[in-house]
PDB file of N, CA and C in Angstrom:
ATOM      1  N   UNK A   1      73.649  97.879   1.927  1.00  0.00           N
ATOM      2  CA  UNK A   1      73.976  96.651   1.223  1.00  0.00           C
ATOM      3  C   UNK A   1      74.376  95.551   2.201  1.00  0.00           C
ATOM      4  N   UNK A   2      74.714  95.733   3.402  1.00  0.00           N
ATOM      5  CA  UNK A   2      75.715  94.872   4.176  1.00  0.00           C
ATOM      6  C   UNK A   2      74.118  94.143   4.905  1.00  0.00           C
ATOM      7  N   UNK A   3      73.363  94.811   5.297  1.00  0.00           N
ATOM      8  CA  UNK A   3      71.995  94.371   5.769  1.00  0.00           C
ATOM      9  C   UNK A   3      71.375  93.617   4.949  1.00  0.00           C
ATOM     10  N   UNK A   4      70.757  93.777   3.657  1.00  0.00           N
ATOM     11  CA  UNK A   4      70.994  93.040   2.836  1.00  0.00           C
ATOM     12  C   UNK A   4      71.598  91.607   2.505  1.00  0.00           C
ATOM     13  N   UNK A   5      72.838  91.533   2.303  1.00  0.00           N
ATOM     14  CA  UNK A   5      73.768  90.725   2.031  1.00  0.00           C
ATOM     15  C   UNK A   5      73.729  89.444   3.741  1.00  0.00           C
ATOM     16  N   UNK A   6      73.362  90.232   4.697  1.00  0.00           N
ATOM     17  CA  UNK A   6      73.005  89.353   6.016  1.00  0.00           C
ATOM     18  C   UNK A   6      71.549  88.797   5.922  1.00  0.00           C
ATOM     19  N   UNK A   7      70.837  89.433   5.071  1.00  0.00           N
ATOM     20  CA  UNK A   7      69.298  89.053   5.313  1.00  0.00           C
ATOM     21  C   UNK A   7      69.042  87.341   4.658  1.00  0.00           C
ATOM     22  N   UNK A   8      69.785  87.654   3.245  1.00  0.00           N
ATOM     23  CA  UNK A   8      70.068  86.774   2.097  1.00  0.00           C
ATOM     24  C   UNK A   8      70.277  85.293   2.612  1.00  0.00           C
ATOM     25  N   UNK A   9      71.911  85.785   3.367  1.00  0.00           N
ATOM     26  CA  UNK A   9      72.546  85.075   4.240  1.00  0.00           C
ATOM     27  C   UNK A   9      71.539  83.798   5.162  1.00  0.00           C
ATOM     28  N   UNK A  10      70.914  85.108   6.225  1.00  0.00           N
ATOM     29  CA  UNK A  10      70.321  84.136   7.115  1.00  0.00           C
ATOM     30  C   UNK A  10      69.014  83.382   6.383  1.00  0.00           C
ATOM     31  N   UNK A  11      68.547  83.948   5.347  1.00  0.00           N
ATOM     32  CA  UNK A  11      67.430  82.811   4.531  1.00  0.00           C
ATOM     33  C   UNK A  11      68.079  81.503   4.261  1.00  0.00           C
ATOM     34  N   UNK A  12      69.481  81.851   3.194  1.00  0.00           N
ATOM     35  CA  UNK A  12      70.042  80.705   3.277  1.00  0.00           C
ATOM     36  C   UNK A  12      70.046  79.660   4.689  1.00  0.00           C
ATOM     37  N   UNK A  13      70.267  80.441   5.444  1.00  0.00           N
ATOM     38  CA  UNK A  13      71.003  79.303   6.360  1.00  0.00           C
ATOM     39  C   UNK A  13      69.497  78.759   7.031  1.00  0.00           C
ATOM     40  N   UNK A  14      68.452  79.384   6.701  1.00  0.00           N
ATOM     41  CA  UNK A  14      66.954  78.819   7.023  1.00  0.00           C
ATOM     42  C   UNK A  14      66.595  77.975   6.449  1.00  0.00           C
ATOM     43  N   UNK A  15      66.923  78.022   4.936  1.00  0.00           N
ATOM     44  CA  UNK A  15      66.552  76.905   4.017  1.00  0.00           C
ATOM     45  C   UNK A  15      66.992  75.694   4.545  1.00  0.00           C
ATOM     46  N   UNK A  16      68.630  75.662   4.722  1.00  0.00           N
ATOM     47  CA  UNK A  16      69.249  75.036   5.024  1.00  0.00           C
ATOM     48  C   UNK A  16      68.920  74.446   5.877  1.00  0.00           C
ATOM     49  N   UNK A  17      68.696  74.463   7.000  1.00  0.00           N
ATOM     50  CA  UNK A  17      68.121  74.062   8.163  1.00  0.00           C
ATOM     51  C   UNK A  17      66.778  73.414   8.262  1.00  0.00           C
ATOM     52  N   UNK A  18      65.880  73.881   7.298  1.00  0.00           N
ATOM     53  CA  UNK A  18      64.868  73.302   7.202  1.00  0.00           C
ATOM     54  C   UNK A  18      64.819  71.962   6.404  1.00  0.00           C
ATOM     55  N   UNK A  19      65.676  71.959   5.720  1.00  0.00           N
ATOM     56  CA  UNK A  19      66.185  70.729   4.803  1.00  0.00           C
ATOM     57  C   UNK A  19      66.619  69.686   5.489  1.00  0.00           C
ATOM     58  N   UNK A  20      68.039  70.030   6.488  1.00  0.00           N
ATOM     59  CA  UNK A  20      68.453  69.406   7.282  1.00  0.00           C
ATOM     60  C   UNK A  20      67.369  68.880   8.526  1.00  0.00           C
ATOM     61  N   UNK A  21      66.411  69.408   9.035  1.00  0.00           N
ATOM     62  CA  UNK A  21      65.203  68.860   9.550  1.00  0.00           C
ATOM     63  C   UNK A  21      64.435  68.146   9.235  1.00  0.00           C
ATOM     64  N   UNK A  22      64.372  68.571   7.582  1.00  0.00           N
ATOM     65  CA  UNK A  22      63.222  67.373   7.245  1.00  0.00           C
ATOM     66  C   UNK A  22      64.099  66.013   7.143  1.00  0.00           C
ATOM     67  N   UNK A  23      65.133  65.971   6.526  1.00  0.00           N
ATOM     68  CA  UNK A  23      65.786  64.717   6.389  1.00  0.00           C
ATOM     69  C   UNK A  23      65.878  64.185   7.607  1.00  0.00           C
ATOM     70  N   UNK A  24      65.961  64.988   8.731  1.00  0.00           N
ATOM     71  CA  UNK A  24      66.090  63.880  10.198  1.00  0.00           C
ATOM     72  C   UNK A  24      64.669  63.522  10.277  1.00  0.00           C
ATOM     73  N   UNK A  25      63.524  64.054  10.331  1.00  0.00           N
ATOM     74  CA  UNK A  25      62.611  63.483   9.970  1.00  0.00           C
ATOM     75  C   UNK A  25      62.314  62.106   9.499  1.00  0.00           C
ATOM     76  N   UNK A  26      62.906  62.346   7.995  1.00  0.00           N
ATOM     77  CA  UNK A  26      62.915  61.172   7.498  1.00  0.00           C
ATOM     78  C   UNK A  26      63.457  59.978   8.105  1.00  0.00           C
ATOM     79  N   UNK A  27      64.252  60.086   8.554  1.00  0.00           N
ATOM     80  CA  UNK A  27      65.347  58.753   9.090  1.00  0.00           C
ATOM     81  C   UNK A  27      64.805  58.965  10.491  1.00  0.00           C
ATOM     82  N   UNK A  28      64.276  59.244  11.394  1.00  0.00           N
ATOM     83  CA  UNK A  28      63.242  58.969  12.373  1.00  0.00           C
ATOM     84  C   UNK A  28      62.188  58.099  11.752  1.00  0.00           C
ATOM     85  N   UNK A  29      61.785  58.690  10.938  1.00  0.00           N
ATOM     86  CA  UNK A  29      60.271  57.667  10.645  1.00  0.00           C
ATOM     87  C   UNK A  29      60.792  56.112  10.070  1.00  0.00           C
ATOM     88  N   UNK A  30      61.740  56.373   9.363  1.00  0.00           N
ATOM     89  CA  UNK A  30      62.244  54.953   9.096  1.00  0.00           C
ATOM     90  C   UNK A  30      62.987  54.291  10.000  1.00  0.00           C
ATOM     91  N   UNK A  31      63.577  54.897  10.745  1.00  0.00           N
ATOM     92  CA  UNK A  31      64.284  54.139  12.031  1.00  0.00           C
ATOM     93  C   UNK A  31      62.769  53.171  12.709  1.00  0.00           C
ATOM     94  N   UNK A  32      61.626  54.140  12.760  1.00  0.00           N
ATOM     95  CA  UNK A  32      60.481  53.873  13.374  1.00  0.00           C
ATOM     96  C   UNK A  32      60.045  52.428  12.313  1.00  0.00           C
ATOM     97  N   UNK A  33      59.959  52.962  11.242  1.00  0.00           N
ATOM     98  CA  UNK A  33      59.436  51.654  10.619  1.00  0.00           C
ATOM     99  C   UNK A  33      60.286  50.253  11.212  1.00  0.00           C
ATOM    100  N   UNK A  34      61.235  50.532  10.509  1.00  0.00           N
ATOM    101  CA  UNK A  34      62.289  49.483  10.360  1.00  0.00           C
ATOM    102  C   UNK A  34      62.267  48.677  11.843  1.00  0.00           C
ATOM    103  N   UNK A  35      62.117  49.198  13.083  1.00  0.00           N
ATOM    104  CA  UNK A  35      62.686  48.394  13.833  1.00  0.00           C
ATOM    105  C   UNK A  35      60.949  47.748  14.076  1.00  0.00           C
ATOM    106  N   UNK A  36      59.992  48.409  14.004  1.00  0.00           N
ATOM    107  CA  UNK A  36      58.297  48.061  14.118  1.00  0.00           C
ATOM    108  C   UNK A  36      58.443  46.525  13.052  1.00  0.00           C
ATOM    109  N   UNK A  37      59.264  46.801  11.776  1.00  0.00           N
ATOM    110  CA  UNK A  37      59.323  45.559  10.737  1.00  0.00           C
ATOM    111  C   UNK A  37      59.685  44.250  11.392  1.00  0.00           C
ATOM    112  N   UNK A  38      61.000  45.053  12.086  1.00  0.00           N
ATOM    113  CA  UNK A  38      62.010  43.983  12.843  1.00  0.00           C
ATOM    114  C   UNK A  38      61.527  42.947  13.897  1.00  0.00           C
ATOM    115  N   UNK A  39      60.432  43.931  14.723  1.00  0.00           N
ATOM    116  CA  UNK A  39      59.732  43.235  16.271  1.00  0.00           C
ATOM    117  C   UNK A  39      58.788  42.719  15.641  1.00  0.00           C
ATOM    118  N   UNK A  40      57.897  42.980  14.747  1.00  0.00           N
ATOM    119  CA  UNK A  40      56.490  42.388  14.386  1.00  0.00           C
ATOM    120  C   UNK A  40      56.418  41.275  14.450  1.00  0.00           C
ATOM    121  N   UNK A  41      57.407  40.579  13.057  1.00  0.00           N
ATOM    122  CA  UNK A  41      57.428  38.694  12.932  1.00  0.00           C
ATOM    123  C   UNK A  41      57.750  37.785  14.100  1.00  0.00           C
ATOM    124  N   UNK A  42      58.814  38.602  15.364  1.00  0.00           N
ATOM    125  CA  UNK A  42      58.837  37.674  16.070  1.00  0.00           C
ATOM    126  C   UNK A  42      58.858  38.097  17.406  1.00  0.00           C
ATOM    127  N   UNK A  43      57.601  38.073  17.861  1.00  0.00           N
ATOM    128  CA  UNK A  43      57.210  38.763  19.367  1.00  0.00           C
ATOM    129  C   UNK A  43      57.579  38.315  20.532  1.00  0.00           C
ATOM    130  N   UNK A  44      58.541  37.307  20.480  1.00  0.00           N
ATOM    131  CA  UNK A  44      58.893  36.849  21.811  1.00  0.00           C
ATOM    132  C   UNK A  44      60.475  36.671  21.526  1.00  0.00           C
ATOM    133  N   UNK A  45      61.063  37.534  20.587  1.00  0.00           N
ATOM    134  CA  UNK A  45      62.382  38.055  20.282  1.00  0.00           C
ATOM    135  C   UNK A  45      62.871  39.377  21.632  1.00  0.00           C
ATOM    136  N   UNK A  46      63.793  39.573  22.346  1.00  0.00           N
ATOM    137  CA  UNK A  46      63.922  40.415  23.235  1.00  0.00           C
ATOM    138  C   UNK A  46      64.163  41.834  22.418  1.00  0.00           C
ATOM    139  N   UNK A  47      63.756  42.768  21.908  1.00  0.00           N
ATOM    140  CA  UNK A  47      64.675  43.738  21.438  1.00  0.00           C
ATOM    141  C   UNK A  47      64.713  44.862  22.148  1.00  0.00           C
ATOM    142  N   UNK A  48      65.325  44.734  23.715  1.00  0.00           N
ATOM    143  CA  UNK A  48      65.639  45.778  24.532  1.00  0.00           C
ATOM    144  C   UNK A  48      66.788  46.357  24.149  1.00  0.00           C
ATOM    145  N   UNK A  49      67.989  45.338  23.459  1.00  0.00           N
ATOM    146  CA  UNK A  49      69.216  45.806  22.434  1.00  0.00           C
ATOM    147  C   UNK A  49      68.993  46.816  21.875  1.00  0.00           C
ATOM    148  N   UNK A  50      67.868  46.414  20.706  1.00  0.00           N
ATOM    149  CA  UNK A  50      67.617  47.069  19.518  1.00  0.00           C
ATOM    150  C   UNK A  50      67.232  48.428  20.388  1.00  0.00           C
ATOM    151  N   UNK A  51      65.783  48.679  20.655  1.00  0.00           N
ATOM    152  CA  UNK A  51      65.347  49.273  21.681  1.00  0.00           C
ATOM    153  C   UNK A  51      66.770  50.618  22.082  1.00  0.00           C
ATOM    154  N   UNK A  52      67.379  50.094  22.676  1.00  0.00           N
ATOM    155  CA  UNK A  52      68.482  50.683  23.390  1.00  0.00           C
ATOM    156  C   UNK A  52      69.177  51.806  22.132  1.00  0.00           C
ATOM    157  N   UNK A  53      69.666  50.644  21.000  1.00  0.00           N
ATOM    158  CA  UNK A  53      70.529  51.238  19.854  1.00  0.00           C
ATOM    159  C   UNK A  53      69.538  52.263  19.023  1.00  0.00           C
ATOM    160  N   UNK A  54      68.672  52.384  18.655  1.00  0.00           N
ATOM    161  CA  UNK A  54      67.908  52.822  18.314  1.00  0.00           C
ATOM    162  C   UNK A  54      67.774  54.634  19.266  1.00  0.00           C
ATOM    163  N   UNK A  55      67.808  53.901  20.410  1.00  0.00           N
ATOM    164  CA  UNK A  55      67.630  55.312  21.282  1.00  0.00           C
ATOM    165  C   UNK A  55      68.805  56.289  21.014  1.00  0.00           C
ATOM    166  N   UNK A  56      69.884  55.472  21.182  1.00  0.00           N
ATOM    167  CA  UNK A  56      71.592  56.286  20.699  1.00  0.00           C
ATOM    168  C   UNK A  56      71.267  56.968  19.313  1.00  0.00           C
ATOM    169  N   UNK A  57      70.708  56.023  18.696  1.00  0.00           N
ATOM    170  CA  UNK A  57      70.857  56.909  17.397  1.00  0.00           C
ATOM    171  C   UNK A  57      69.710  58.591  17.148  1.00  0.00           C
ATOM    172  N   UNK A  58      68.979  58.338  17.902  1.00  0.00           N
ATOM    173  CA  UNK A  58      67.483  59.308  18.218  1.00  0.00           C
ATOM    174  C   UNK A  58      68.591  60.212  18.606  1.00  0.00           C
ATOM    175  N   UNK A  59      69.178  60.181  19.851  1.00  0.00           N
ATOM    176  CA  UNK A  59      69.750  61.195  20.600  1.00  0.00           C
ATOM    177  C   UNK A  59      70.949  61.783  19.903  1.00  0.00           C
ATOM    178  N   UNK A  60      71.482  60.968  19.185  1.00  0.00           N
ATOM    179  CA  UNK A  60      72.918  61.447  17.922  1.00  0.00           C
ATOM    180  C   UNK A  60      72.369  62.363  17.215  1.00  0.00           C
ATOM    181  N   UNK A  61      71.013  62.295  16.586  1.00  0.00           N
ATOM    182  CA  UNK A  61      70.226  62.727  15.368  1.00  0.00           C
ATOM    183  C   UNK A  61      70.167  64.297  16.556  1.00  0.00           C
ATOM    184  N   UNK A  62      69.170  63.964  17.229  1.00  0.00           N
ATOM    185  CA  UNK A  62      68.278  65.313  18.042  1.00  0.00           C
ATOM    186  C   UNK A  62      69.840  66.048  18.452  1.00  0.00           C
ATOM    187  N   UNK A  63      70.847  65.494  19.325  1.00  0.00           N
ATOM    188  CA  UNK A  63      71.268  66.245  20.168  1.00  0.00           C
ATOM    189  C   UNK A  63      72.259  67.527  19.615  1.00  0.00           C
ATOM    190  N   UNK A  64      72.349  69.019  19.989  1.00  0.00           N
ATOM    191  CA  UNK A  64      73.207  69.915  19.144  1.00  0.00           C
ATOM    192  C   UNK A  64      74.510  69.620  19.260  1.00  0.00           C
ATOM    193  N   UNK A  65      75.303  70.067  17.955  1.00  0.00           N
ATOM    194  CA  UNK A  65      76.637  69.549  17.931  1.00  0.00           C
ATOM    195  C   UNK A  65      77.491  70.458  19.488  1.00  0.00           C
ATOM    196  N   UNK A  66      78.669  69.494  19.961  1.00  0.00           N
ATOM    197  CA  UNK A  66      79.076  70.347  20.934  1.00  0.00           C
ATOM    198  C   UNK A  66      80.015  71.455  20.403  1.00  0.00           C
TER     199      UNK A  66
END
Protein backbone atom coordinates (compact mmCIF):
# COMPACT_ATOMS: atom_id res chain seq x y z
CA UNK A 1 0.00 0.00 0.00
CA UNK A 2 2.80 2.49 0.96
CA UNK A 3 4.20 2.01 -2.84
CA UNK A 4 1.11 2.70 -4.00
CA UNK A 5 0.15 5.65 -1.97
CA UNK A 6 3.93 7.11 -3.35
CA UNK A 7 3.08 6.23 -6.93
CA UNK A 8 -0.34 8.32 -6.66
CA UNK A 9 1.69 10.87 -4.92
CA UNK A 10 4.37 11.38 -7.50
CA UNK A 11 1.56 11.53 -10.48
CA UNK A 12 0.17 14.19 -8.52
CA UNK A 13 3.11 16.10 -8.20
CA UNK A 14 3.59 15.42 -12.25
CA UNK A 15 0.38 16.84 -13.00
CA UNK A 16 1.26 19.51 -11.04
CA UNK A 17 4.24 20.40 -12.59
CA UNK A 18 3.09 20.07 -15.86
CA UNK A 19 0.47 22.68 -15.20
CA UNK A 20 2.86 24.84 -13.57
CA UNK A 21 4.95 24.61 -16.98
CA UNK A 22 2.43 25.22 -19.16
CA UNK A 23 1.37 28.42 -17.43
CA UNK A 24 5.08 29.67 -17.62
CA UNK A 25 4.69 29.00 -21.04
CA UNK A 26 2.00 31.05 -21.27
CA UNK A 27 3.39 34.22 -19.75
CA UNK A 28 6.61 33.70 -21.90
CA UNK A 29 4.65 33.90 -25.01
CA UNK A 30 2.88 36.92 -23.82
CA UNK A 31 5.77 38.57 -22.29
CA UNK A 32 6.96 37.83 -26.09
CA UNK A 33 3.94 39.37 -27.55
CA UNK A 34 3.54 42.25 -25.45
CA UNK A 35 6.88 43.73 -25.60
CA UNK A 36 6.99 42.78 -29.91
CA UNK A 37 3.39 45.14 -29.44
CA UNK A 38 5.40 47.63 -27.47
CA UNK A 39 8.65 47.99 -30.08
CA UNK A 40 6.58 47.66 -33.30
CA UNK A 41 4.76 51.31 -33.38
CA UNK A 42 7.81 53.00 -32.53
CA UNK A 43 11.15 51.79 -33.98
CA UNK A 44 13.42 54.34 -33.08
CA UNK A 45 12.15 54.08 -29.30
CA UNK A 46 15.39 52.57 -27.33
CA UNK A 47 13.99 49.47 -25.54
CA UNK A 48 17.32 48.11 -24.22
CA UNK A 49 15.36 48.94 -20.66
CA UNK A 50 12.55 46.99 -21.64
CA UNK A 51 14.86 44.43 -23.30
CA UNK A 52 16.82 44.18 -20.01
CA UNK A 53 13.43 43.92 -17.67
CA UNK A 54 11.99 41.49 -19.61
CA UNK A 55 15.20 39.33 -19.34
CA UNK A 56 14.86 39.52 -15.24
CA UNK A 57 11.62 38.39 -15.55
CA UNK A 58 12.59 35.19 -18.13
CA UNK A 59 15.24 34.29 -15.56
CA UNK A 60 12.70 34.74 -12.30
CA UNK A 61 10.22 32.48 -14.33
CA UNK A 62 13.10 29.70 -15.61
CA UNK A 63 15.41 29.90 -12.62
CA UNK A 64 14.85 26.89 -9.64
CA UNK A 65 13.72 28.14 -6.39
CA UNK A 66 16.87 28.39 -4.02
Amino acid sequence: MGAAMGSQRQLAGDKAARIVDEAVVDVLFSLGNGLAMRMLPEPERDVMPTIQAGTMCVHALLDEPA
